[in-house]
Protein backbone atom coordinates (compact mmCIF):
# COMPACT_ATOMS: atom_id res chain seq x y z
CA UNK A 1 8.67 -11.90 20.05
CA UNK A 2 7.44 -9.44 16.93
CA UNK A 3 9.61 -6.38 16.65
CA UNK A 4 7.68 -3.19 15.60
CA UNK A 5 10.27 -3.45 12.40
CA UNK A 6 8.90 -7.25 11.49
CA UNK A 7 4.88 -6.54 11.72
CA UNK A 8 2.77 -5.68 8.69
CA UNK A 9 2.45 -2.03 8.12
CA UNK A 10 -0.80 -0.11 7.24
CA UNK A 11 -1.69 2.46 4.73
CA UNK A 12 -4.74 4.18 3.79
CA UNK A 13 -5.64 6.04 0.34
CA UNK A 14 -6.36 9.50 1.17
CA UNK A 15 -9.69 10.68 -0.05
CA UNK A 16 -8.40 14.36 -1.52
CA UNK A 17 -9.86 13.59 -4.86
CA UNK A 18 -13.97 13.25 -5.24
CA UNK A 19 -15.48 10.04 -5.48
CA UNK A 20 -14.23 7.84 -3.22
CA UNK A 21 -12.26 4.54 -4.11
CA UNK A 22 -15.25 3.00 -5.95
CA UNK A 23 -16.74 3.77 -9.60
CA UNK A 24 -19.95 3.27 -8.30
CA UNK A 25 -22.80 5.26 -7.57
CA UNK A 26 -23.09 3.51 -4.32
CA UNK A 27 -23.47 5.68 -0.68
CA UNK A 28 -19.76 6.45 -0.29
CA UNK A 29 -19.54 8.13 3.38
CA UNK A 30 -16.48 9.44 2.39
CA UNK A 31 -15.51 13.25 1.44
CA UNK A 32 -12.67 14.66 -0.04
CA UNK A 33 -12.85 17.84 2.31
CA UNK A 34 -10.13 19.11 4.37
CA UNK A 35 -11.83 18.79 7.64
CA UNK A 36 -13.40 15.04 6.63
CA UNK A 37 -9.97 14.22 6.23
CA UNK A 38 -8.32 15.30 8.85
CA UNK A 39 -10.68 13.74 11.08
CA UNK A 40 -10.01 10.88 8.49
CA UNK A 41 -6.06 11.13 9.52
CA UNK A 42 -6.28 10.97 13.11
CA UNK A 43 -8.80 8.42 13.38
CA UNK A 44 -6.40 6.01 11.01
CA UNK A 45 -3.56 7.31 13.48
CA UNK A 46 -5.07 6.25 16.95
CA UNK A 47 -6.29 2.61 14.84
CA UNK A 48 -2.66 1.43 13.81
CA UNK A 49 -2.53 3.16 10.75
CA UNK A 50 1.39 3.87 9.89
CA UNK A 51 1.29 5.50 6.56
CA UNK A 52 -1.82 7.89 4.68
CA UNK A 53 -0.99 7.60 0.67
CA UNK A 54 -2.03 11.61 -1.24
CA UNK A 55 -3.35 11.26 -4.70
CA UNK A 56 -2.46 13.41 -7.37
CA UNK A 57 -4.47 13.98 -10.17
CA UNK A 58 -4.50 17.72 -12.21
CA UNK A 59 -7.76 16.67 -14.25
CA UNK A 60 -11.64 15.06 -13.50
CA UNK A 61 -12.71 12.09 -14.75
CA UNK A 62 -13.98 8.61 -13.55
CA UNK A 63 -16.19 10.41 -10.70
CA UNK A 64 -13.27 12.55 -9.41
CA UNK A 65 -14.71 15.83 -9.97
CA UNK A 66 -12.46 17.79 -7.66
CA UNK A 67 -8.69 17.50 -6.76
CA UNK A 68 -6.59 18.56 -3.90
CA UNK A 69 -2.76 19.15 -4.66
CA UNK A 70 -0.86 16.55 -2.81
CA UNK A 71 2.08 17.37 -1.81
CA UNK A 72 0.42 20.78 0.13
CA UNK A 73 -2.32 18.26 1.31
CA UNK A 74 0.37 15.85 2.54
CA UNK A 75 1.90 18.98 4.94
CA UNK A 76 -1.76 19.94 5.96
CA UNK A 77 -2.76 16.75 7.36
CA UNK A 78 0.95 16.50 8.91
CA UNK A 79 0.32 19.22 10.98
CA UNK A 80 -2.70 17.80 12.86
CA UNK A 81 -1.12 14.06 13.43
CA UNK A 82 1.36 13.10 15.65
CA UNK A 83 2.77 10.10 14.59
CA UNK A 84 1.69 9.15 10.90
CA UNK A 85 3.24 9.46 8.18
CA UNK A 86 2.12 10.80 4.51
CA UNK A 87 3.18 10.15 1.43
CA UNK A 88 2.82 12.61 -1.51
CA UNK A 89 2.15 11.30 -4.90
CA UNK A 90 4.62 13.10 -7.28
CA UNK A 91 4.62 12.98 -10.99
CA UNK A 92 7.77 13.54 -13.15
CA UNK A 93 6.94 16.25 -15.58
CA UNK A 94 4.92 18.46 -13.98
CA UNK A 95 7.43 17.95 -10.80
CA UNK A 96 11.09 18.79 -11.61
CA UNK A 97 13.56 16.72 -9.23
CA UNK A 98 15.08 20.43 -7.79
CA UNK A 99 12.21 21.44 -6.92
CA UNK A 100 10.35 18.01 -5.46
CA UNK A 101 13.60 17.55 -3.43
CA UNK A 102 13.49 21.00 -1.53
CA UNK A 103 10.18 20.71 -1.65
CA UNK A 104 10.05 17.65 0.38
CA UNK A 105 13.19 18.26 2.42
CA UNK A 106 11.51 21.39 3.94
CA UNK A 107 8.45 19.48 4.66
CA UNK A 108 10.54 16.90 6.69
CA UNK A 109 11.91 19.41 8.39
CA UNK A 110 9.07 20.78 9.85
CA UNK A 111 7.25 17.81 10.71
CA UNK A 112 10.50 15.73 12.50
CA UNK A 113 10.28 13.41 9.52
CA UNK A 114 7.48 12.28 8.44
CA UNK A 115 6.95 12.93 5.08
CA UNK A 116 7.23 10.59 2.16
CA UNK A 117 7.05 10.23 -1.28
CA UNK A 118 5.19 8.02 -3.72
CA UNK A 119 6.64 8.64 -7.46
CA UNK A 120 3.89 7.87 -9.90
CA UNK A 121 5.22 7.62 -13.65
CA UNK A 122 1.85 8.39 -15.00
CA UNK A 123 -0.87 6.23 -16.61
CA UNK A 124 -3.42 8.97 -17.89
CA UNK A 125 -2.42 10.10 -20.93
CA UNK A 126 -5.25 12.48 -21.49
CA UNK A 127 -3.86 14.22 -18.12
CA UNK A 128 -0.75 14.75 -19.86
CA UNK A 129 -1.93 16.04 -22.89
CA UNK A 130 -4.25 18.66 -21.02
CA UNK A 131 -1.04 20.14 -19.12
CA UNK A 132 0.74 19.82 -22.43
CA UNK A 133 3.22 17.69 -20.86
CA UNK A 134 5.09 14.95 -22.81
CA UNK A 135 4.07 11.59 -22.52
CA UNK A 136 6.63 9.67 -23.04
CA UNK A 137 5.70 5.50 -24.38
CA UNK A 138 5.45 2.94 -21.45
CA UNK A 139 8.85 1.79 -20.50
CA UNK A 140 10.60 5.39 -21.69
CA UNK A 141 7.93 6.49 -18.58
CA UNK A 142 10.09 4.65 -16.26
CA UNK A 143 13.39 5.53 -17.41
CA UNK A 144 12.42 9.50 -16.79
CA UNK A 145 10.88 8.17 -12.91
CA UNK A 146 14.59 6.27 -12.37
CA UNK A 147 16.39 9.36 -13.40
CA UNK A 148 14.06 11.11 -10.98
CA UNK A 149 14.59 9.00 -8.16
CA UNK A 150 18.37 8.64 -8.44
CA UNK A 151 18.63 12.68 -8.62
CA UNK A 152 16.30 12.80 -5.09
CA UNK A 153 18.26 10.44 -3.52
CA UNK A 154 21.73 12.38 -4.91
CA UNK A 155 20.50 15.97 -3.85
CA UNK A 156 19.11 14.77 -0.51
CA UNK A 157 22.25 12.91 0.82
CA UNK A 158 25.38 14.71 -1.49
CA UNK A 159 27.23 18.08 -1.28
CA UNK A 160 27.71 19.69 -4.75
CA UNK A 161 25.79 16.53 -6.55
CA UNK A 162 26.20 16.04 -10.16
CA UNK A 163 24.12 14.42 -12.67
CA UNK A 164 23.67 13.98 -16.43
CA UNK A 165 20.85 11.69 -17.42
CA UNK A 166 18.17 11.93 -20.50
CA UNK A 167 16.27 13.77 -18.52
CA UNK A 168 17.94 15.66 -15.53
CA UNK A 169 20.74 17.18 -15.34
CA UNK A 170 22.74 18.75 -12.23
CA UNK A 171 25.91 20.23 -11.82
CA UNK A 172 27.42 20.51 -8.24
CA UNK A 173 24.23 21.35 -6.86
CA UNK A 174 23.97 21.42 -3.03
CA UNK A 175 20.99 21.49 -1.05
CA UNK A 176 20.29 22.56 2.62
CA UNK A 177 18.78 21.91 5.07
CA UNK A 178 19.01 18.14 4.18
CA UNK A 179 16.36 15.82 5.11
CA UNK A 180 16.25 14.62 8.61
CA UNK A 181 15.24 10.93 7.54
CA UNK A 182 18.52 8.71 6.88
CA UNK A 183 19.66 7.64 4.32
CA UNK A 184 16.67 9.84 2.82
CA UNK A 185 12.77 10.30 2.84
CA UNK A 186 11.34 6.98 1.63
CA UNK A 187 10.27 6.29 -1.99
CA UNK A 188 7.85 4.62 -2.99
CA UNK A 189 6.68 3.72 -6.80
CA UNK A 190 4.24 2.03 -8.36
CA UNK A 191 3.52 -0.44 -11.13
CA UNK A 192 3.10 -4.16 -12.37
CA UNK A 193 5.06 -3.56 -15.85
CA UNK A 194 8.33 -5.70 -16.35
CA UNK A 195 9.69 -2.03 -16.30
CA UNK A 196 8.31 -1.31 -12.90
CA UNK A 197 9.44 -4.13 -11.45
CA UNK A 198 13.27 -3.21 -12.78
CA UNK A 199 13.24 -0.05 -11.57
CA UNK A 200 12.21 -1.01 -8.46
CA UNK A 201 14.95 -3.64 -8.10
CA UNK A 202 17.38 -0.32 -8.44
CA UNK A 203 16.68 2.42 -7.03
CA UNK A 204 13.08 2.62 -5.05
CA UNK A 205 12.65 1.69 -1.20
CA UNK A 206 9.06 0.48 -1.42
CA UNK A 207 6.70 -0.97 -4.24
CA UNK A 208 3.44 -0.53 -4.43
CA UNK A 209 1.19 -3.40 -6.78
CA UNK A 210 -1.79 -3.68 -7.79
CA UNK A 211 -4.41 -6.07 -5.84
CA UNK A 212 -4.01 -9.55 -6.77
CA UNK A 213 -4.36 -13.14 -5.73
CA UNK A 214 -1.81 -14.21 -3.50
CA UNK A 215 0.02 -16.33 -5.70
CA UNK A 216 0.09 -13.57 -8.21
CA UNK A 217 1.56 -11.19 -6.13
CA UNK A 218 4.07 -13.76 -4.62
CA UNK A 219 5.63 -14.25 -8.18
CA UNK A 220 5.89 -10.22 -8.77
CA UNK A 221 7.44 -10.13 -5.43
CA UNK A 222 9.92 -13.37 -5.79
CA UNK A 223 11.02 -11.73 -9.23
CA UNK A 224 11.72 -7.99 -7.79
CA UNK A 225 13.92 -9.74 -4.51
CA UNK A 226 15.64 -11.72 -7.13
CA UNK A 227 16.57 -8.92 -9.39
CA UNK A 228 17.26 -6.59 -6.39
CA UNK A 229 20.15 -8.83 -4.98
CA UNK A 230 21.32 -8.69 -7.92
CA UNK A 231 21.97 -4.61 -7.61
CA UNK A 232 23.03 -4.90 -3.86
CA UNK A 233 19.49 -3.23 -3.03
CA UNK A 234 15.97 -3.97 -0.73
CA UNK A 235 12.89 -3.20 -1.75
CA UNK A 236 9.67 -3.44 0.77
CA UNK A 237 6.72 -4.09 -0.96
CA UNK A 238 2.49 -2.76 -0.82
CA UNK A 239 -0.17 -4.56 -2.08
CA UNK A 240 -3.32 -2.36 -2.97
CA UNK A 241 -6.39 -4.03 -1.49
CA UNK A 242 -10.02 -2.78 -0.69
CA UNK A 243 -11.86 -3.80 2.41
CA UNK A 244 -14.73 -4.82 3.40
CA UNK A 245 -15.24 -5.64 6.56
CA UNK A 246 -18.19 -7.11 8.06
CA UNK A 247 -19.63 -9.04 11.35
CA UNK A 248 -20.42 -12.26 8.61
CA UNK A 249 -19.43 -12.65 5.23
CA UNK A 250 -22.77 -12.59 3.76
CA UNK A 251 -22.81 -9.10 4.82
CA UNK A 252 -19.69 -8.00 3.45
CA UNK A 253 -20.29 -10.37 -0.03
CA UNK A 254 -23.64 -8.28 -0.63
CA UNK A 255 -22.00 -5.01 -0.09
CA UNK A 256 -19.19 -5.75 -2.96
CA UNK A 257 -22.30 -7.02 -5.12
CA UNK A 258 -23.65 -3.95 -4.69
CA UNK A 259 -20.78 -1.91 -5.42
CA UNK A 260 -20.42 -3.58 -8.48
CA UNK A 261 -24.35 -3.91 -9.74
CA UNK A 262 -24.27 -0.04 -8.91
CA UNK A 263 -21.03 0.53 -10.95
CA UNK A 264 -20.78 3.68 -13.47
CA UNK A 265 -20.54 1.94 -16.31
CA UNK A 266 -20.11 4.72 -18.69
CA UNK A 267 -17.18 5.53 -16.12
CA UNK A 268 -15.71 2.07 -15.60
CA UNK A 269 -15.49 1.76 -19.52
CA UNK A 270 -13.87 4.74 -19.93
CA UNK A 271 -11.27 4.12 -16.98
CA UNK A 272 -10.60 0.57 -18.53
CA UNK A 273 -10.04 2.37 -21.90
CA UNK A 274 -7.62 4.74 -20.25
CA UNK A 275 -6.07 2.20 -18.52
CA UNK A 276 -5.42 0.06 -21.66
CA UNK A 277 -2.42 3.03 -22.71
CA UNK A 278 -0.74 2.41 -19.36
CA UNK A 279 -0.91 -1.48 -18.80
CA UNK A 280 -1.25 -3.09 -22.01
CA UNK A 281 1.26 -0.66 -23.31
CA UNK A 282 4.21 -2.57 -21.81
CA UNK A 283 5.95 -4.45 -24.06
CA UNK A 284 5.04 -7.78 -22.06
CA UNK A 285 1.96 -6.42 -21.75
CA UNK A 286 1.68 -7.31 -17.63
CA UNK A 287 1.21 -3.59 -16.64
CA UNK A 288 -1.67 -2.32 -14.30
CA UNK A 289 -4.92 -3.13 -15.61
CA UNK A 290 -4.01 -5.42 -18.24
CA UNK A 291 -5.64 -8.31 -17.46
CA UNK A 292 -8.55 -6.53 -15.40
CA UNK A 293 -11.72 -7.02 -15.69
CA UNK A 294 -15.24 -4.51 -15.41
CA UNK A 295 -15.83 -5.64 -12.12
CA UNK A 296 -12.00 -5.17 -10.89
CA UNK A 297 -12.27 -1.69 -12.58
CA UNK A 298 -15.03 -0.73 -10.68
CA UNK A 299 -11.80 -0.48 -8.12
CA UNK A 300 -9.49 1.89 -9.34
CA UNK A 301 -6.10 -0.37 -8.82
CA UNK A 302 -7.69 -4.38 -8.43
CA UNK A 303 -8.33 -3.46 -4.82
CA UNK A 304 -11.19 -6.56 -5.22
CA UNK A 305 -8.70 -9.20 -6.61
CA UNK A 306 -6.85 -8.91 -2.88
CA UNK A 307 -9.79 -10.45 -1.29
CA UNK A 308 -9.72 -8.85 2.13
CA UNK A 309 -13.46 -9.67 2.45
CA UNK A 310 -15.27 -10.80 4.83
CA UNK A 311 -15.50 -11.31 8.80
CA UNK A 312 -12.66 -9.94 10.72
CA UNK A 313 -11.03 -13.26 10.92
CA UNK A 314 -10.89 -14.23 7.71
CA UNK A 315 -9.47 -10.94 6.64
CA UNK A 316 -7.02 -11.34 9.36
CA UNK A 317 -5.81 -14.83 8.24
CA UNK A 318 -5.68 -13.69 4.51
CA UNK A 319 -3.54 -10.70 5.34
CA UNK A 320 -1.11 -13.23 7.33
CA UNK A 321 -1.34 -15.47 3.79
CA UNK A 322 0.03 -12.21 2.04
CA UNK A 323 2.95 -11.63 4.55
CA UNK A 324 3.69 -14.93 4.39
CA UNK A 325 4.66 -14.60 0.37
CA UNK A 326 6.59 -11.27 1.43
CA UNK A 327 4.27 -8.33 1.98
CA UNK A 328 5.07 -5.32 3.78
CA UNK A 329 2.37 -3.09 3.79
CA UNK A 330 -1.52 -3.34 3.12
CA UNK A 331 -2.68 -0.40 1.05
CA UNK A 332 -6.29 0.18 2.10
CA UNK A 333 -9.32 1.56 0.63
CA UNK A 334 -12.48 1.29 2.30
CA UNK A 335 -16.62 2.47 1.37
CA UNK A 336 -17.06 4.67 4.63
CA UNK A 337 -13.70 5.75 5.81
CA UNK A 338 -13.76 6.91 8.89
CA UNK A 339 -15.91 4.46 10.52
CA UNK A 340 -14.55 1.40 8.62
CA UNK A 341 -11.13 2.31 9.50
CA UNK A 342 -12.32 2.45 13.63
CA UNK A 343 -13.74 -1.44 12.74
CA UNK A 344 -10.49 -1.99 11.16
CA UNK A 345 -8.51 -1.15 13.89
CA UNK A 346 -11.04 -2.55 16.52
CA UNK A 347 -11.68 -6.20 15.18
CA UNK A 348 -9.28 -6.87 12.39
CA UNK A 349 -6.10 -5.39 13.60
CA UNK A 350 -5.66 -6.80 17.11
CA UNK A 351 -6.69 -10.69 14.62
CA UNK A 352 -3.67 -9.39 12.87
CA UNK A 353 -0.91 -8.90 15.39
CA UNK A 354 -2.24 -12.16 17.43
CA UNK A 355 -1.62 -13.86 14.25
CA UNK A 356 1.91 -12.57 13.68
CA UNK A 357 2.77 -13.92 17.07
CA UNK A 358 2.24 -17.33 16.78
């Protein structure tokens, strides 16, 4: 019999930037409101959703026009769900651990809990430079987020913690009220980098990748077990992937065709170009986005390459193929949130957990 800790977990992007999860000038029924998305959270809550992922973004671009903050948009839609969990997108720079870690403690104190956060080392350089943050070269990027994670983790479960990195230092610094999560609040990080992958091996409690095939992803996830034994440390992993969902797959082919004949192509090129500073930029050059194509960066992190769709069977079965290889969590985007999420948790989910039992 399935334990609730063996069965795939489910996450949702949370609309609280403009534009949806599509560079496309398609009908998006999606809004980056407050009220859309709490409506957004609670649906996702009563449909097996476990986890709601807060983007954070301080500029436009690519379609997103308008930005809410994260971490306070993380706490408002905690305080109108009962049971899911959000995690706030963080970056180091504009975020200084101290302040992050009381941040977040307070928050899990007032929701029992439930608050988590997602550690982003930054890809957008032009962000940086409009903030005049520094910006430091790929892998340096990832040496700042380790120091960041290791000082959370230190502050959040040490009396009078001490620290002297690069980056951060601390000097018998105690925090209270603690977090009521043990050990800590989860982190999660992103990445696809040879760097990423390290760091995750060390010091972070989930991964997040981009969408990929499933043999793809099974090497990335092969390689960060490996390397974690080797530090005495688990990592669970999330796999970005965008779904369509549909009663045949001829319906839910023709609406990807259309997202991508309807792309912003002015946009898409000047994501990709972005992009190309943060993935290429590795010294392997196997970051995000380096091998992606226009049509993949039509969706912002390769949510197409996944390949969840189709009917509600076949997504089912290819989720089971990604669990299978070591997935933990789904990260999912969808065209019309709130109503593709209720289909989601309708016709694909129960597919799912029939699946898992057999």
């Amino acid at each position: 019999m399935m334990t609730h800790r063996n069965t795939l977990k489910f996450a949702y992007w949370v609309p609280n930037v403009s534009g949806g999860l599509v560079v496309s000038t398609i009908e998006q029924r999606t809004d980056w409101s407050y009220d859309y998305n709490v409506k957004l959270a609670q649906t996702a809550e009563k449909n097996g959703f476990d986890y709601a992922l807060t983007q954070i973004r301080f500029t436009a671009g690519y379609g997103a026009e308008n930005q809410h903050e994260s971490v306070s948009f993380s706490h408002a839609l905690l305080a109108k769900t009962e049971k899911l969990k959000v995690i706030a997108a963080i970056l180091p720079g504009p975020w200084k651990p101290a302040l992050a870690a009381k941040q977040l403690a307070t928050i899990d104190y007032l929701t029992e809990g439930r608050i988590a956060v997602n550690v982003v080392s930054g890809w957008f350089k032009g962000e940086f430079d409009a903030i005049g943050e520094e910006w430091p070269e790929h892998d340096e990027r990832y040496v700042r987020s380790e120091e960041f994670i290791k000082t959370l983790k230190g502050i959040w479960t040490q009396d009078n913690f001490s620290f002297q990195g690069k980056y951060y230092t601390f000097n018998n610094y105690t925090l209270k009220p603690k977090p009521i999560q043990k050990p800590t609040i989860e982190v999660f990080q992103g990445g696809s980098s040879r760097a990423a992958r390290d760091m995750a091996s060390r010091v972070s409690d989930w991964y997040f990748t981009n969408g990929n095939t499933v043999e793809e992803i099974k090497k990335q996830i092969d390689d960060i077990k490996e390397k974690a034994k080797q530090h005495n440390h688990e990592v669970k992993i999330g796999v970005n992937a965008f779904i369509i969902a549909r009663d045949t797959e001829e319906e839910a082919q023709a609406v990807l065709q259309e997202i991508i004949h309807k792309a912003n192509i002015e946009a898409v090129h000047a994501f990709g170009d972005a992009t190309k500073e943060a993935g290429a930029a590795s010294k392997e050059g196997e970051g995000n986005w380096a091998k992606s194509s226009f049509e993949d960066l039509v969706q912002y992190n390769d949510g197409f390459k996944t390949n969840l769709i189709g009917t509600p069977q076949q997504i089912a079965q290819r989720i089971i193929d990604l669990k299978h290889v070591g997935v933990d969590l789904i990260l999912s985007g969808f065209l019309h949130f709130i109503e593709e999420i209720e289909y989601f948790g309708k016709h694909v989910l129960p597919l799912v957990r029939e699946l898992e039992e057999q």
